[in-house]
N, C-alpha and C. Protein backbone atom coordinates (compact mmCIF):
# COMPACT_ATOMS: atom_id res chain seq x y z
N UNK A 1 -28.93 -37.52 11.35
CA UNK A 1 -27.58 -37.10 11.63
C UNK A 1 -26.74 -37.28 10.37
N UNK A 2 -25.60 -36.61 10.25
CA UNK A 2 -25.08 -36.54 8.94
C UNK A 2 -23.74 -37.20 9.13
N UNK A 3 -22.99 -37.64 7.92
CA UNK A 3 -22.01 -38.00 8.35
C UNK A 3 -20.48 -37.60 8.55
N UNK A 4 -19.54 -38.27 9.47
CA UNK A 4 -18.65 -37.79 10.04
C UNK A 4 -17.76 -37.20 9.09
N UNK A 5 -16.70 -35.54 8.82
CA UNK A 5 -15.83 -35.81 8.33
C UNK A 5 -15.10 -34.98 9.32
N UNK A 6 -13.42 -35.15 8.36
CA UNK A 6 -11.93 -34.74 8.97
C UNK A 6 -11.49 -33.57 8.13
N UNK A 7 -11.05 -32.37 8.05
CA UNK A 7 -10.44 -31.91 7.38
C UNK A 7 -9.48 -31.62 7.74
N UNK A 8 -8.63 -32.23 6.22
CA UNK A 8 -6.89 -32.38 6.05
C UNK A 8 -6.21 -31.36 5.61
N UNK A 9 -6.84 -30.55 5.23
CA UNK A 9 -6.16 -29.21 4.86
C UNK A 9 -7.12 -28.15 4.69
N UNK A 10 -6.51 -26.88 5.24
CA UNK A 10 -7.10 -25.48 4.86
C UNK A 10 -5.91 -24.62 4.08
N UNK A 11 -7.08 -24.32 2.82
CA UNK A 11 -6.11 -22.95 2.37
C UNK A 11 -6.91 -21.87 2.54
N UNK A 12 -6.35 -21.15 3.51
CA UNK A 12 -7.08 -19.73 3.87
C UNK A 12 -6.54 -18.54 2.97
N UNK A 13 -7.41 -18.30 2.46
CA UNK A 13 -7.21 -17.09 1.64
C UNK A 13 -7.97 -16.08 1.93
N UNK A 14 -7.76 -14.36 1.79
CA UNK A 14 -8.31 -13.45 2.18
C UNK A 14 -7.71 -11.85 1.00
N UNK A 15 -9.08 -11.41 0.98
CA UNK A 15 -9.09 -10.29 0.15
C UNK A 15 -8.67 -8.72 1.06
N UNK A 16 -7.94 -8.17 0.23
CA UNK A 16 -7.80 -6.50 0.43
C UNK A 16 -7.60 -5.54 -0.57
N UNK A 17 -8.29 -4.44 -0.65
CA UNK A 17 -8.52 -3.58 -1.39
C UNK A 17 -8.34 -2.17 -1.10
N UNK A 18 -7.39 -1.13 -1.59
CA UNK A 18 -6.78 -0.27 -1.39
C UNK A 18 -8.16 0.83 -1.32
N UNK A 19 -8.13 1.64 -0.83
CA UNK A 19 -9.38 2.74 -0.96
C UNK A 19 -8.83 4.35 -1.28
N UNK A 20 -9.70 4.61 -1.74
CA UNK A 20 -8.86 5.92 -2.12
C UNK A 20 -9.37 7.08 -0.93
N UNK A 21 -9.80 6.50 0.20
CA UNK A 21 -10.07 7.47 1.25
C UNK A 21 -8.83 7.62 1.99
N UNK A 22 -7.76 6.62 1.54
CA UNK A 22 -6.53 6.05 2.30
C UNK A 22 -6.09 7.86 2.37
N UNK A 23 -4.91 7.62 3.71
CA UNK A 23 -4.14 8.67 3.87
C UNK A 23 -2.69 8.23 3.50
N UNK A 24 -2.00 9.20 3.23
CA UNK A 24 -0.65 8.67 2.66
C UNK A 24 -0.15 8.67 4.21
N UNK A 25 0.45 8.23 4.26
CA UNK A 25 1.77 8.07 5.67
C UNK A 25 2.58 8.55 5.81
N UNK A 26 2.56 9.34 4.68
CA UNK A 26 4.34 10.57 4.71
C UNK A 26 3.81 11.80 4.98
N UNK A 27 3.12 12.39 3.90
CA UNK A 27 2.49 13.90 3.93
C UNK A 27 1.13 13.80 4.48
N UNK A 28 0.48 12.90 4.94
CA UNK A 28 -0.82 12.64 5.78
C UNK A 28 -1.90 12.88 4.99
N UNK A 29 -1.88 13.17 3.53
CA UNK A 29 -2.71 13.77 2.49
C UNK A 29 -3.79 12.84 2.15
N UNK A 30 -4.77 12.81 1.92
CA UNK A 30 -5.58 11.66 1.24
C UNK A 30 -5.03 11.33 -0.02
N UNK A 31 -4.91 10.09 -0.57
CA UNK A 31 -4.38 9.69 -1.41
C UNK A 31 -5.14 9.59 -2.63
N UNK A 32 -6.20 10.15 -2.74
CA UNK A 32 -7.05 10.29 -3.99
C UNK A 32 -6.65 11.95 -4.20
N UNK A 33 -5.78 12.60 -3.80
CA UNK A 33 -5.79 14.08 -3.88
C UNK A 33 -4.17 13.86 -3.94
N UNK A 34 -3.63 15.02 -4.70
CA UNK A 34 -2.33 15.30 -4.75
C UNK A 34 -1.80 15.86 -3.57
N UNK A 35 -0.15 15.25 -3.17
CA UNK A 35 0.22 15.83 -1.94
C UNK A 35 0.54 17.18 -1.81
N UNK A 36 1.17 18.36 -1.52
CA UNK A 36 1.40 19.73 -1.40
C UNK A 36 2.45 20.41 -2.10
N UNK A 37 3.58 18.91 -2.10
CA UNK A 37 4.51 18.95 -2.66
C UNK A 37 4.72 19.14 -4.40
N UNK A 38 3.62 18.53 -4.90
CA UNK A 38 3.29 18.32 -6.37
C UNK A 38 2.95 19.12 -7.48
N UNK A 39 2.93 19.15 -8.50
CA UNK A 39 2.43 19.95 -9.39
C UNK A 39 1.70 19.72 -10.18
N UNK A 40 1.24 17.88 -10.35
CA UNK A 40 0.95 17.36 -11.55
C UNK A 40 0.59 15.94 -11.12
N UNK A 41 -0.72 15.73 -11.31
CA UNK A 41 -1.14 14.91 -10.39
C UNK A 41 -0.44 13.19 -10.92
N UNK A 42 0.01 12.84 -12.14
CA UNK A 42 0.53 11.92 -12.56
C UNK A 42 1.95 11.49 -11.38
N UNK A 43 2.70 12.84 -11.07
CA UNK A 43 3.58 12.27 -10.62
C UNK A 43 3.12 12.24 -9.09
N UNK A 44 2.30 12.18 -8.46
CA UNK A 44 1.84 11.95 -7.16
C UNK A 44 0.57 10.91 -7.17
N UNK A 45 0.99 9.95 -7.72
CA UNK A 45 -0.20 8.83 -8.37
C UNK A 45 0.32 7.85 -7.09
N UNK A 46 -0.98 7.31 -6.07
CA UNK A 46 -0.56 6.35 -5.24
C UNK A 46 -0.26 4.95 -5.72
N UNK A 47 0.84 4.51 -4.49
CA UNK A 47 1.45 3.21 -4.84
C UNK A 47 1.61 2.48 -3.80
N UNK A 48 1.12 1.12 -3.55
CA UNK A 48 1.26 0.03 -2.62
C UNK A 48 2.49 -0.66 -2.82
N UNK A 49 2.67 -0.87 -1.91
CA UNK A 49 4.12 -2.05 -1.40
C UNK A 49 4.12 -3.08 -1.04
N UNK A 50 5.12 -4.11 -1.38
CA UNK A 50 4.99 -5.21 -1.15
C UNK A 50 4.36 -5.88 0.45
N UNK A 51 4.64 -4.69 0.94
CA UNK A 51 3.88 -4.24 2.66
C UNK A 51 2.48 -4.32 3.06
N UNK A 52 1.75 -3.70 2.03
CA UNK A 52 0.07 -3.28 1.17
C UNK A 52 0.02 -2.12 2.16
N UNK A 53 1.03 -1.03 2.25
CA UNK A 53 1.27 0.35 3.11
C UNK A 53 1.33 0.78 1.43
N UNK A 54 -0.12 2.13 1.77
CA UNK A 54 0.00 2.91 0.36
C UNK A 54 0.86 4.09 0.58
N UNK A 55 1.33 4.96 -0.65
CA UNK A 55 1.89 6.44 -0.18
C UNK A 55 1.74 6.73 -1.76
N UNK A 56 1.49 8.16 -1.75
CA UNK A 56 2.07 8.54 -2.68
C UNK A 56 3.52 8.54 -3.62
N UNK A 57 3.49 8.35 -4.93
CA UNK A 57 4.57 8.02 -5.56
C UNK A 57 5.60 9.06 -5.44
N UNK A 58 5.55 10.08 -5.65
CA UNK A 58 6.54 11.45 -4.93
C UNK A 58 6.93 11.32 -3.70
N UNK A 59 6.11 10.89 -2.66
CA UNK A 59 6.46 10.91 -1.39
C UNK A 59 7.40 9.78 -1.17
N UNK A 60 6.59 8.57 -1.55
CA UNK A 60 7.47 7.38 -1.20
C UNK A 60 9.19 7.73 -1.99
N UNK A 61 9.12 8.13 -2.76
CA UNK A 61 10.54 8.48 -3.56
C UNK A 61 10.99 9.27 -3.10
N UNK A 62 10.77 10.13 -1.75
CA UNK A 62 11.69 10.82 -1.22
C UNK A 62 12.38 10.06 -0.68
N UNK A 63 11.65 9.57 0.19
CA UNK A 63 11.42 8.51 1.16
C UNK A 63 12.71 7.86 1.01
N UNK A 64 12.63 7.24 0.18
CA UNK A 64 13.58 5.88 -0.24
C UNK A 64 15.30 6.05 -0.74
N UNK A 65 14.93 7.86 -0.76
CA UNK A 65 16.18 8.41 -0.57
C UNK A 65 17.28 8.25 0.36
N UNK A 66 16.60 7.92 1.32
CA UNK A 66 17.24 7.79 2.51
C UNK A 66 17.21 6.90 3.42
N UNK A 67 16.13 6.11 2.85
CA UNK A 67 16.06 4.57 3.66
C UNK A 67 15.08 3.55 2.76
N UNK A 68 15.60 2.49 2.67
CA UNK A 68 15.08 1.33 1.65
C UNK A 68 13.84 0.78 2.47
N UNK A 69 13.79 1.23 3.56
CA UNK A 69 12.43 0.28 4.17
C UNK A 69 10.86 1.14 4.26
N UNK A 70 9.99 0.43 4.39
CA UNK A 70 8.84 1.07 4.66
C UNK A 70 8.76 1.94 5.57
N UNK A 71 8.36 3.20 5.60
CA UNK A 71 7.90 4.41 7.01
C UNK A 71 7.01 3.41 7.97
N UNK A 72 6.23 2.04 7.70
CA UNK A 72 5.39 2.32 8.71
C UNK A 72 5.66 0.89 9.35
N UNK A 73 5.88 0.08 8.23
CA UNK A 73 6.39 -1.55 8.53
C UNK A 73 7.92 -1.84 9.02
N UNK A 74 8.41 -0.89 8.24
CA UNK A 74 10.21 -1.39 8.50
C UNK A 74 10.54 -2.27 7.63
N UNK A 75 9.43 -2.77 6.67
CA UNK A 75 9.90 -4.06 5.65
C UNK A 75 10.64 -3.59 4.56
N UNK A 76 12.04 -4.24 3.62
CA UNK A 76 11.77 -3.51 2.58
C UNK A 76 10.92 -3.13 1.83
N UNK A 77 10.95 -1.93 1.13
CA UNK A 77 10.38 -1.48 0.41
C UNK A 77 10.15 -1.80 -1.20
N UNK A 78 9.57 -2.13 -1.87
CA UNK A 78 9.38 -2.53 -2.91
C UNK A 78 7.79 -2.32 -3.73
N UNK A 79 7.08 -1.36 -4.52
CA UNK A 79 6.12 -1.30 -5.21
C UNK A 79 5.79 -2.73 -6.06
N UNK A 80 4.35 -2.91 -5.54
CA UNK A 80 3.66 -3.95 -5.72
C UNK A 80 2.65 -3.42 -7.31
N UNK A 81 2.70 -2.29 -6.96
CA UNK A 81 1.55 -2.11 -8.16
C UNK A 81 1.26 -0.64 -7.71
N UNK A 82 0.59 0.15 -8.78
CA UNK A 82 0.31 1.51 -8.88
C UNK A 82 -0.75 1.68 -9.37
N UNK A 83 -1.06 2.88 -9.04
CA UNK A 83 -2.72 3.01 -9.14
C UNK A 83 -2.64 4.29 -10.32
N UNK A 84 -4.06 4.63 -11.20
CA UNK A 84 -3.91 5.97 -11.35
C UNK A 84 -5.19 6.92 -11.39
């Protein structure tokens, strides 16, 4: 038999990773493909939020035209990082 212990603390940590099979949430487009709206695939380059809700960078910037929060969370909105 082995001996007894207690544990005094957990730090739970956990991984996520954006996929480029993702669909955007605005224009429903796959996000490895430019949305409909676009001309040039730089400016339709996907972008995660402080949310980890991806969208395209065109889209989300409509978006935010008219409301500071996420389409899908309601959180503010704020880019965490961009992809290209």
């Amino acid at each position: 038999m082995g001996l007894p212990f207690k544990i005094k603390k957990v730090h739970a940590v956990f991984g996520w990773k954006w996929s480029i099979d993702q669909i955007c949430g605005i224009c429903q487009q796959n996000l490895g493909e430019m949305c409909s709206d676009c001309q040039h695939p730089i400016e339709c380059k996907p972008c995660l939020g402080n949310c980890n809700h991806a969208y395209h960078l065109h889209c989300i910037n409509q978006w935010t035209k008219t409301s500071s929060e996420c389409p899908m969370c309601r959180m503010f909105w704020k880019v965490k990082e961009y992809f290209l």
